[in-house]
Each structure stands twice: as C-alpha cells, then as structure tokens.
Protein backbone atom coordinates (compact mmCIF):
# COMPACT_ATOMS: atom_id res chain seq x y z
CA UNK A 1 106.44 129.15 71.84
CA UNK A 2 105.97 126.03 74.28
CA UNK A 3 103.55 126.34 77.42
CA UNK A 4 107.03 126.24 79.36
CA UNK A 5 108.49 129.15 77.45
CA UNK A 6 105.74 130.92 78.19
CA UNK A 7 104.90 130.63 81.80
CA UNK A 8 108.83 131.47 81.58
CA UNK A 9 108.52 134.65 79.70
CA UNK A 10 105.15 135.91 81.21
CA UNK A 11 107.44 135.73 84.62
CA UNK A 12 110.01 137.74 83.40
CA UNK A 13 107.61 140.46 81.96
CA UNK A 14 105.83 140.43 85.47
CA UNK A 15 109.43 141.52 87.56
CA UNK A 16 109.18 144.57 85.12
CA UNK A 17 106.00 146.03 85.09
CA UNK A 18 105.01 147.86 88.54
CA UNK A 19 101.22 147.05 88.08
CA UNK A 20 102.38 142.87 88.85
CA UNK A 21 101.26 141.03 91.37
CA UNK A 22 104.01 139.71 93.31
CA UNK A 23 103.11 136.39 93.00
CA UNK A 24 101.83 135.31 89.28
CA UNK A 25 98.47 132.71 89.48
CA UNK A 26 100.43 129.88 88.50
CA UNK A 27 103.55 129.82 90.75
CA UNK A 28 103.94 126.76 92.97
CA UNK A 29 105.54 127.68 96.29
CA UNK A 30 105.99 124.26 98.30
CA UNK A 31 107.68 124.19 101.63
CA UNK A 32 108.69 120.81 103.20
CA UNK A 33 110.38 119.73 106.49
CA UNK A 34 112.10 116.34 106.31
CA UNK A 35 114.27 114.70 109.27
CA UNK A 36 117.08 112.89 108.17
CA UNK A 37 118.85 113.64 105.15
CA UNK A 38 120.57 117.06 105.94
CA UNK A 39 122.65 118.98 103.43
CA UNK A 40 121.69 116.20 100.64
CA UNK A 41 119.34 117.29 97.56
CA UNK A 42 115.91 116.26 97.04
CA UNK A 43 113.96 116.58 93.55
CA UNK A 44 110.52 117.55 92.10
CA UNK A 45 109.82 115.95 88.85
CA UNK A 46 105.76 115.92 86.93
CA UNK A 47 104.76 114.81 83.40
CA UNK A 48 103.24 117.71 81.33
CA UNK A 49 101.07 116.47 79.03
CA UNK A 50 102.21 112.79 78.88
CA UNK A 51 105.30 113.72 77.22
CA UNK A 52 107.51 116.70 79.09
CA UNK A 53 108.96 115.52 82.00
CA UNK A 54 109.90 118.98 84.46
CA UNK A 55 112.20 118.31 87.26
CA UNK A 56 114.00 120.96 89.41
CA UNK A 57 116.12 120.40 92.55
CA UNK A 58 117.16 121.71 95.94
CA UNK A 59 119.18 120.99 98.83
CA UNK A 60 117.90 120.56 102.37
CA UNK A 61 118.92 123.00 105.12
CA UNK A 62 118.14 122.55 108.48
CA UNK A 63 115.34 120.13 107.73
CA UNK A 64 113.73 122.03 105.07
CA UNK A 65 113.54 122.41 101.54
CA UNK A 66 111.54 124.97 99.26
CA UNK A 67 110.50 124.86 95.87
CA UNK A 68 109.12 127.87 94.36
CA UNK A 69 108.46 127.48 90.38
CA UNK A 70 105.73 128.30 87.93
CA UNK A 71 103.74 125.14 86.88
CA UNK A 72 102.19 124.52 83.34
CA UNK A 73 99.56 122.44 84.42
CA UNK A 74 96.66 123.36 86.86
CA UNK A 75 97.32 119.94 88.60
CA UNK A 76 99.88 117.55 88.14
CA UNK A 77 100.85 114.37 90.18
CA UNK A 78 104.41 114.77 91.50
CA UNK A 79 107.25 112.61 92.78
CA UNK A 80 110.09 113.40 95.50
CA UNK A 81 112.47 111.84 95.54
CA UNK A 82 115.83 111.81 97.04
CA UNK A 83 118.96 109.27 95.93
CA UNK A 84 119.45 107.61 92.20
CA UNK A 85 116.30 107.15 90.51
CA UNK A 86 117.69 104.59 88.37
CA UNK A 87 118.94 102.67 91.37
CA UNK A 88 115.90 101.31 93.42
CA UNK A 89 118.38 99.91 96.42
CA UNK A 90 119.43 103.62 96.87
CA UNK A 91 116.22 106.28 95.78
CA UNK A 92 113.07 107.17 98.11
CA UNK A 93 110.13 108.42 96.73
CA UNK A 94 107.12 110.42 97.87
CA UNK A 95 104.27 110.80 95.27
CA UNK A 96 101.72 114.04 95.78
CA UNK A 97 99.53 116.02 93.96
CA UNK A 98 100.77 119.50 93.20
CA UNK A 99 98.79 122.63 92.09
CA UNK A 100 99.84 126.62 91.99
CA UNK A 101 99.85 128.28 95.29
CA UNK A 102 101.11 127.54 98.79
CA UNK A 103 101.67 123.98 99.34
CA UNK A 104 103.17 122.13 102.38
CA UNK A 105 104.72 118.99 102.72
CA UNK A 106 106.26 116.92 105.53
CA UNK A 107 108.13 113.73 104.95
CA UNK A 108 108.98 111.71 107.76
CA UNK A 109 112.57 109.49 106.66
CA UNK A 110 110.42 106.39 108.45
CA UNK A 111 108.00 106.63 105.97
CA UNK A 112 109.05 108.42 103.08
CA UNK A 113 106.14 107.17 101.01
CA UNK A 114 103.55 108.44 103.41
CA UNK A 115 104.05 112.37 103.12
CA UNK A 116 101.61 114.86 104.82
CA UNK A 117 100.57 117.43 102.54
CA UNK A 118 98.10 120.75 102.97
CA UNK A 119 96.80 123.39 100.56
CA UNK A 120 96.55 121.04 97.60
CA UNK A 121 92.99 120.02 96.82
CA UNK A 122 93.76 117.72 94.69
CA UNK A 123 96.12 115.81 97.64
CA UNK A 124 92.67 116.42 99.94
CA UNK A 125 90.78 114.25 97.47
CA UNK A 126 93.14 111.66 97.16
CA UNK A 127 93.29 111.30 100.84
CA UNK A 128 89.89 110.89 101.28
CA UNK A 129 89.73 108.29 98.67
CA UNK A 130 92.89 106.09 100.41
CA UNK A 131 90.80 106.73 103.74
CA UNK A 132 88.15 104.35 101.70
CA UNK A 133 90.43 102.31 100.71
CA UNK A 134 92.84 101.58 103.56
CA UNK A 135 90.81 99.15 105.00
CA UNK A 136 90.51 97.18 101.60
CA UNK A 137 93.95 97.50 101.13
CA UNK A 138 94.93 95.80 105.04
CA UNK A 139 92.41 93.32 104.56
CA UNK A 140 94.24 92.30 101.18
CA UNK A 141 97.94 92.49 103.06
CA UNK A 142 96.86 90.34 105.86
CA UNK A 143 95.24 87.51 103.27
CA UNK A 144 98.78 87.69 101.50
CA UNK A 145 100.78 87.29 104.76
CA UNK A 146 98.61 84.22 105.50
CA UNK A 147 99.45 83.17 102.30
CA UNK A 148 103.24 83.28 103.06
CA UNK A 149 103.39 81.46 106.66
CA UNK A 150 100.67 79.02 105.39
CA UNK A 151 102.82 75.95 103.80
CA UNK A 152 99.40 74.01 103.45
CA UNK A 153 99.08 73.95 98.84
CA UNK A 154 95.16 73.73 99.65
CA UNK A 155 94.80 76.99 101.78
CA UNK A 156 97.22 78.75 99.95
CA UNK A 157 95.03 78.58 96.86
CA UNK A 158 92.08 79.15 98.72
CA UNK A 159 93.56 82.08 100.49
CA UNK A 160 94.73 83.31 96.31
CA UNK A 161 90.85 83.27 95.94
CA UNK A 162 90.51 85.50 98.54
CA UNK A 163 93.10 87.79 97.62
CA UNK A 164 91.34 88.07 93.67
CA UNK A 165 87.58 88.98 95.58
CA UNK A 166 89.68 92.09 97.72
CA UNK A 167 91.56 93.20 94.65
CA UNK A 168 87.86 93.11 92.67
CA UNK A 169 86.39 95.58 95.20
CA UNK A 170 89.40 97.74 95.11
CA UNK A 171 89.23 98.34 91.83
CA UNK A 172 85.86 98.73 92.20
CA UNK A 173 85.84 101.48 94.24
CA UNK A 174 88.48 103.07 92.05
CA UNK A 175 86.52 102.94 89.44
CA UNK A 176 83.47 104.17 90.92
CA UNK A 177 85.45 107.29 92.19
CA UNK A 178 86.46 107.50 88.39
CA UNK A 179 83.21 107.38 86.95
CA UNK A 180 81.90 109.60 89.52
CA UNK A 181 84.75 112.46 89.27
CA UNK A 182 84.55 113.56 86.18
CA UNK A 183 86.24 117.07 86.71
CA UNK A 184 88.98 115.56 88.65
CA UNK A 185 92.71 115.48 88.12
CA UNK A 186 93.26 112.57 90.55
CA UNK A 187 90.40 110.62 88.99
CA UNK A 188 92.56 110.82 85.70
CA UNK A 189 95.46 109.63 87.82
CA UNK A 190 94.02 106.08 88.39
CA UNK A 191 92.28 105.19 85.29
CA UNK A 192 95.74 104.02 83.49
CA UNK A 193 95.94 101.34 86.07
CA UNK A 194 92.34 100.34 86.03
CA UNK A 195 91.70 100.55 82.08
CA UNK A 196 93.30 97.06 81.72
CA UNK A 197 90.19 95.35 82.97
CA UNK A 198 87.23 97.61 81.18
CA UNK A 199 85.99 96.97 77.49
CA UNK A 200 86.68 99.57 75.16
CA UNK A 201 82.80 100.71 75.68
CA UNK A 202 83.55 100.80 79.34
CA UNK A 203 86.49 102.46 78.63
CA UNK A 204 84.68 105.20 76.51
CA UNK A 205 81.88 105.95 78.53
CA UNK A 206 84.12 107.05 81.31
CA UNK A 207 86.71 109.42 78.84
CA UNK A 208 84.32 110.96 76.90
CA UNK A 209 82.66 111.59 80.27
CA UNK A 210 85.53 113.56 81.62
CA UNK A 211 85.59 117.59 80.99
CA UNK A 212 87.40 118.95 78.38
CA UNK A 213 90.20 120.44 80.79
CA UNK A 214 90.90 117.16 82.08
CA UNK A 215 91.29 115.91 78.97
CA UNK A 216 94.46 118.41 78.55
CA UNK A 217 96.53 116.80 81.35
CA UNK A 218 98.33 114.11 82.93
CA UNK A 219 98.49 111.01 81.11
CA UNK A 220 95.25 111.16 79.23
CA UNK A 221 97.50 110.26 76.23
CA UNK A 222 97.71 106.87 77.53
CA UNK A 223 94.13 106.52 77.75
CA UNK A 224 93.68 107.67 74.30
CA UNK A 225 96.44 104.83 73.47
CA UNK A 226 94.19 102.38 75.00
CA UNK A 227 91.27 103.16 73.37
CA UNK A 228 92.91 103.13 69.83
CA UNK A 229 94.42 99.59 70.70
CA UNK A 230 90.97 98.47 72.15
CA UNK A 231 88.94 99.80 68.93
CA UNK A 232 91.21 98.32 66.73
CA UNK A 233 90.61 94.28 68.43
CA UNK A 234 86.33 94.77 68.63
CA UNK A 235 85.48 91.97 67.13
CA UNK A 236 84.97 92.09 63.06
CA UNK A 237 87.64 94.56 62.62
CA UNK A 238 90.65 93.50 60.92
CA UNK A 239 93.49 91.67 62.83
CA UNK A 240 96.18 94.07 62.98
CA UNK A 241 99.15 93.45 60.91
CA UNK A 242 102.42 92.57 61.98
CA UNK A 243 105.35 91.06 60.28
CA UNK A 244 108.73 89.38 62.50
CA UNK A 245 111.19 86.86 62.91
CA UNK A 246 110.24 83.54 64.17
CA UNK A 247 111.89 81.36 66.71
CA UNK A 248 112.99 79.20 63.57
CA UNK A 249 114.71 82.36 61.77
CA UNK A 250 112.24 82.95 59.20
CA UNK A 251 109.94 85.68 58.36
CA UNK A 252 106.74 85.30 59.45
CA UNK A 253 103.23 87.74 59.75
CA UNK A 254 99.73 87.11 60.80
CA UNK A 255 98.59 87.69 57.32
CA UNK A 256 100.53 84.67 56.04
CA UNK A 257 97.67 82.42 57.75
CA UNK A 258 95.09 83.74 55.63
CA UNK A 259 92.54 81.18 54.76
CA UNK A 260 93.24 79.52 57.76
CA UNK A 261 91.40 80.03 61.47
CA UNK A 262 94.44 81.77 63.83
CA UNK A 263 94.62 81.15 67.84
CA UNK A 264 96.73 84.49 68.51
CA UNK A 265 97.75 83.14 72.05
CA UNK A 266 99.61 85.71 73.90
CA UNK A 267 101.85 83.95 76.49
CA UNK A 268 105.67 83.84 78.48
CA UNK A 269 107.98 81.13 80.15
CA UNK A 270 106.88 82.40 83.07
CA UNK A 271 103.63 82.78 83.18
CA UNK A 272 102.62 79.15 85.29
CA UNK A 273 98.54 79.98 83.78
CA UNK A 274 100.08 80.28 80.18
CA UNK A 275 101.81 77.18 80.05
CA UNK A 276 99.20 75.20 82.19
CA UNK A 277 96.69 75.72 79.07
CA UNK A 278 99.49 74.69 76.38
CA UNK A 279 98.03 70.99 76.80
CA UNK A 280 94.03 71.92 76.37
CA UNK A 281 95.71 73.86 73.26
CA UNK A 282 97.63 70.95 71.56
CA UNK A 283 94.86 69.02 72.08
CA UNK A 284 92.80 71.56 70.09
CA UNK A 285 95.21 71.85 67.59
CA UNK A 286 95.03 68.21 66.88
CA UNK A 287 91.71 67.91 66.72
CA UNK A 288 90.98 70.96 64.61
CA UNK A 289 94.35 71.34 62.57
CA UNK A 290 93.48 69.54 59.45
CA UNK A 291 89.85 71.54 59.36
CA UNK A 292 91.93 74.96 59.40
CA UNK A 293 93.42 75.97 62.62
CA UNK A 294 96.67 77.10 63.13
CA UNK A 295 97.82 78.49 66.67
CA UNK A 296 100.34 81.72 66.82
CA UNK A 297 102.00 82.06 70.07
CA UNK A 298 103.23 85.30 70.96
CA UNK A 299 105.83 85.42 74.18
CA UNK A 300 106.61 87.75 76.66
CA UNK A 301 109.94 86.74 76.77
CA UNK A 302 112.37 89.32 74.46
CA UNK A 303 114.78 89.10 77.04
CA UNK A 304 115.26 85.60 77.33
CA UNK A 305 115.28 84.11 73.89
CA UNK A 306 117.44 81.12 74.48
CA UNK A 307 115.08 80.14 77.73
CA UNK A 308 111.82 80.97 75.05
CA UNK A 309 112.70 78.30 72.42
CA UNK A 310 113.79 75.56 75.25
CA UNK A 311 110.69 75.71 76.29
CA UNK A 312 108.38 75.40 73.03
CA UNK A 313 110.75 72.38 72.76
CA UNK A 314 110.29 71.37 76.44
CA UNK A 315 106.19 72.07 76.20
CA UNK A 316 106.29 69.83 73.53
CA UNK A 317 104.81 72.86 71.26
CA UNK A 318 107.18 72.98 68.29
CA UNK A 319 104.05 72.57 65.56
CA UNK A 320 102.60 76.04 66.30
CA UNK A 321 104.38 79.46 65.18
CA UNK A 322 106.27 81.13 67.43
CA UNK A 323 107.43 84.94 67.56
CA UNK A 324 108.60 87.27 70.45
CA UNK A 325 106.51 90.23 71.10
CA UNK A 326 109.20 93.15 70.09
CA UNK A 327 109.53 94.92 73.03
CA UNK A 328 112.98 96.43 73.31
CA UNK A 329 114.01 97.15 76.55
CA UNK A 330 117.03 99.36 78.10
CA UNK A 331 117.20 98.85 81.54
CA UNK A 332 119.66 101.15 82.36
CA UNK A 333 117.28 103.57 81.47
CA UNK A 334 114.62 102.59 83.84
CA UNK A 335 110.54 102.76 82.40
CA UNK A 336 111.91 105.62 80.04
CA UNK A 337 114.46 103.00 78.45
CA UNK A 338 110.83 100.92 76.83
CA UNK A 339 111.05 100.57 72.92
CA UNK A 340 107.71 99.52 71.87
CA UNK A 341 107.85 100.59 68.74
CA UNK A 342 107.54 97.08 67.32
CA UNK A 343 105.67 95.44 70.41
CA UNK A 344 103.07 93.26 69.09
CA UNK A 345 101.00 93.02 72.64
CA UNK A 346 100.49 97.11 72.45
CA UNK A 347 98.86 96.08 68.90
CA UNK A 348 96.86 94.03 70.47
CA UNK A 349 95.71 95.50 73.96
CA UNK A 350 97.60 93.16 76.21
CA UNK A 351 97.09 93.12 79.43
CA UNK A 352 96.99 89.69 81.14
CA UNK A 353 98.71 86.77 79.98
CA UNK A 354 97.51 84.07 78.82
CA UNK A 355 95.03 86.26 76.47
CA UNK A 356 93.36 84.70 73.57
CA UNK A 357 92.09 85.30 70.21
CA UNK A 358 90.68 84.02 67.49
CA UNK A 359 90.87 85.26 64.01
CA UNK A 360 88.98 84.15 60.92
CA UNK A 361 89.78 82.93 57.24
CA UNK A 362 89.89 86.36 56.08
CA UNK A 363 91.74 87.84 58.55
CA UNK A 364 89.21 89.54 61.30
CA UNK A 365 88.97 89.49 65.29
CA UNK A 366 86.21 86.96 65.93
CA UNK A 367 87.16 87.83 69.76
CA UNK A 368 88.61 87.26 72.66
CA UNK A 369 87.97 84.02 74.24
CA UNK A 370 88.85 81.79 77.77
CA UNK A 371 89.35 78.29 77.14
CA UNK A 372 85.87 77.31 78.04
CA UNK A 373 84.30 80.28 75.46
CA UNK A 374 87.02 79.14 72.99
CA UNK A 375 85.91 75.23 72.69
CA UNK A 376 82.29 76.41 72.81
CA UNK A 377 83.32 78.88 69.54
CA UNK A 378 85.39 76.25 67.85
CA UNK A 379 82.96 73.32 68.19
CA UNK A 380 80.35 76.51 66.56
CA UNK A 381 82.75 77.05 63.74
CA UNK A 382 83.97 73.33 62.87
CA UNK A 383 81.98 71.23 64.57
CA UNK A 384 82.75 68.10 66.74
C-alpha cells in the first residue's frame, strides 16, 4: 500500500469508529481569501518524495477558497496557482510551505507571488530568512537596473562585477541558513539551487548533516543525484563513459581517446564565455596536439543542431570532436517534458558553462580546471 493509500484508508476507518478524533493529525485545512478572480479555480499541487506530484483543486466563492486534505508529508513546499501551468503568459503562481493543521493564506491579485501565510512554521522560517535577505536581494535589482539605463560598455562590466559580489553573499547566507538548519524542511528547499557551486565534500558535510526525517522529503533525491554525479568526477576516478553521434555522423565515445590526454570542454552557441576561450583552446591544441591532446567539446545546444555545427565551422574549430549533450526536451510538457536519460552534462555534474576537464591516457578525471589552472597543468604534464 502507498503512503497515499494509506493516509486515504486510515481516513475512511476514522468516519467509522466513534472513538476518532474529528480531525486526523495529518489533515491540512487551508483557508485563503483572494480578490480578483471570482468563480474561477485555483490549484494546490506538492512533490512527495521527489517523485509523486499531488494536486487537488477548488473554485473561489466570494473571495475564498478552502482546501481541506490529508498530507503525506510533515512539510512540503507548495504552489498555487491559478490559469495554464503550461502557458506562462496566462498562469500565476504563489509558492508556500504547507504542513497538517490550520493554515491561512491571503493572496493579493497585485502580487500574486507575495502571499501572506499564518500557522505554518515552516512559512514563519522562510519569512524570516527573506527578511535577511531582502535587502541583498534590492541591492542586487538596483545594480541590474543601472546596468540596463547605463549604455557606457565600461560601467556596464563594472556594474556585472558588482552584481557577481551581491549574488556571492546571497548564496552565502543561504548556505549558512543550510548548514545551520539541519532539522529544517525549508533548509532542504534551497540546497538544490545552491549545490551547483559546493564540492562534493562541501556538498556531503551538509547532507549527511541533516536528520534522518529530513532526509525522507522534498527533493532530497536530487541532492543524492548530485552527490553521485559529483563522486563519480573527484579526480582519479574513472571518466564516465559515454558513447554518441558526432556532428560528422559517426560514432564516437570518450573511451575511443584512450592513450591520448582529453580536454572534455563543456560549452553552447550561446554561451559568449564559452566561445571567448575557443581561441586560448586552439592555441593549446596546436601546441600540445602532436604530444597527445585531443579536445572533446560537448554543446548545450540539442535544440539547435544546424546553428551548433555553423558555428564549429564559423569558430574555426572543426579539428576537435564534437557531440551534443543528449538532452531531449518536450516543451509542451513544461520541466516535466526533460529526457535526460542520455544527457552527458548530468554524467558529468554540469553546472556552468564553459566547464573544463582534463582526462588522462588511461582514462581518469585529472580535474577540473580554468584556463589559467589548465595551462599551469598542461605545461606540468608536457612541458613547454
């Protein structure tokens, strides 16, 4: 029997046995008010356990709505939303923390994203985190709107720089709150979108710090993910294996370089960084081909083949290999229409592009490197 079936059937036995509480311990009774959108139908949807999506639905009357379910999760981070989900020009959202017991919200049409919610503790200790943070976060908007009415090339880049220090103590404070919560649901809730920047020791420290019951919920799955994709890059471990077709039709796999040194250089056509380095990397290439290294570009760019191989062509980087990174992509679908069962940047934890490795003659990580680490490690391994 699922944990759905049975919250499901523990409610039914409750209605029939005279001894029942009226209200079981895990039923979720949340009331909101909204202005705005009378008569039309607004939805609840969480993620049990990365995988179970639970929606339900009701229609407003007289400014109100009520949802009264049993939840399968202690905590769970919930969306509103009212319109086409799959249509961002016509859906609103409202994101909240839900937990069992009496929980209010009220969404103002103005600012649907801003809802005001009591009797959720978990929504209390979000707030008081975004009260930190608020002031980060304006600081960061008002460098960016400089950025837009500057014209000046000079003091937009300078005013970039700024914008990189504000997003650094954001994160930072996120990730203190993380490391310092390690009971907490909401805690949980930020670490997918702060795990992109840690080192898999980093990244360990803080999950095998968390409590076991935290460990149950929410999308710990895709921290687990993470880690698994992190472990398998450290540095001496084998390169994992992949095997596609290349830009040129053939068949091509990492493990057909072996006996060779590899720069695995994860890129796209659009990435302006990415392409900027594609000159320091031809010049590497020709100075360190004939010793043994080959370069293996990997693109972002699965939906845009025809634009991909104009540009190796236009780059002027037709002697390297060249694959697409396999992601398969429905967009129809939204997020949920994401095939990456044959992505080759989930095998290898990426996060940023351009991200580069370099893998040995017999097939291992060496690491991760930036260009300046990378001509330091090359001029180690081949000399000048």
């Amino acid at each position: 029997m699922t944990t759905k079936h049975f919250w499901a059937a523990a409610l039914v036995g409750c209605t029939l046995m005279a001894g029942c509480a009226s209200q079981p311990d895990n039923e979720l009774r949340l009331d909101g008010t909204i202005n705005g959108h009378e008569g039309e139908w607004i939805h609840l949807a969480y993620t049990v356990r990365d995988t179970v999506q639970v929606t339900d639905s009701t229609r407003i009357a007289d400014g109100a709505f009520r949802f009264s379910r049993p939840m399968e999760v202690p905590v769970a981070q919930a969306t509103l939303y009212i319109g086409n989900p799959m249509d961002y020009r016509n859906v609103k959202y409202a994101s909240l923390f839900i937990e069992p017991g009496e929980v209010s919200v009220a969404i103002d049409t103005a600012d649907f994203m801003k809802p005001e919610v009591t009797g959720s503790a978990a929504q209390a200790e979000n707030d008081s985190l975004n009260a930190v943070l608020a002031p980060l976060y304006a600081r960061l908007q008002a460098l960016r709107d400089s950025a837009a009415a500057d014209a000046s090339a000079g003091r937009k880049a300078e005013l970039q720089g700024q914008q990189e220090t504000w997003v650094d103590s954001l994160k930072a404070v996120q990730l203190a709150f993380v490391r310092s919560h390690p009971h907490s649901f909401v805690a949980l809730s930020y670490l997918p979108f702060l795990m992109g920047d840690m080192t898999y020791d980093e990244l360990k420290a803080v999950y095998d710090n968390m409590s076991p019951e935290v460990k149950q919920y929410g999308n710990v799955a895709s921290v687990r993910d993470e880690l698994a994709a992190l472990e398998r890059v450290q540095p001496g471990r084998p390169a994992p294996l992949f095997r596609v077709v290349s830009w040129k039709g053939d068949s091509i796999g990492i493990a057909d370089l072996r006996g060779k040194y590899v720069l695995l250089d994860f890129w796209a056509t659009w990435c302006v960084p990415c392409r900027k380095s594609f000159p320091h990397v031809k010049e590497l290439y020709k100075k360190y081909h004939a010793k043994g290294l080959e370069v293996f570009c990997v693109a972002d760019d699965d939906s845009k083949p025809d634009t991909w191989k104009e540009v190796i062509g236009k780059d002027g980087i037709q002697d390297f290999h060249h694959v697409l990174r396999g992601l398969k992509w429905d967009r129809s679908k939204g997020l949920d229409g994401m095939d990456h069962t044959n992505d080759i940047s989930d095998l290898y934890a990426i996060h940023y592009l351009p991200t580069k490795y370099l893998i040995d003659r017999e097939g291992n990580i060496v690491g991760k490197f930036d260009d300046e680490a990378l001509d330091a490690k090359l001029k180690e391994i081949f000399g000048n």
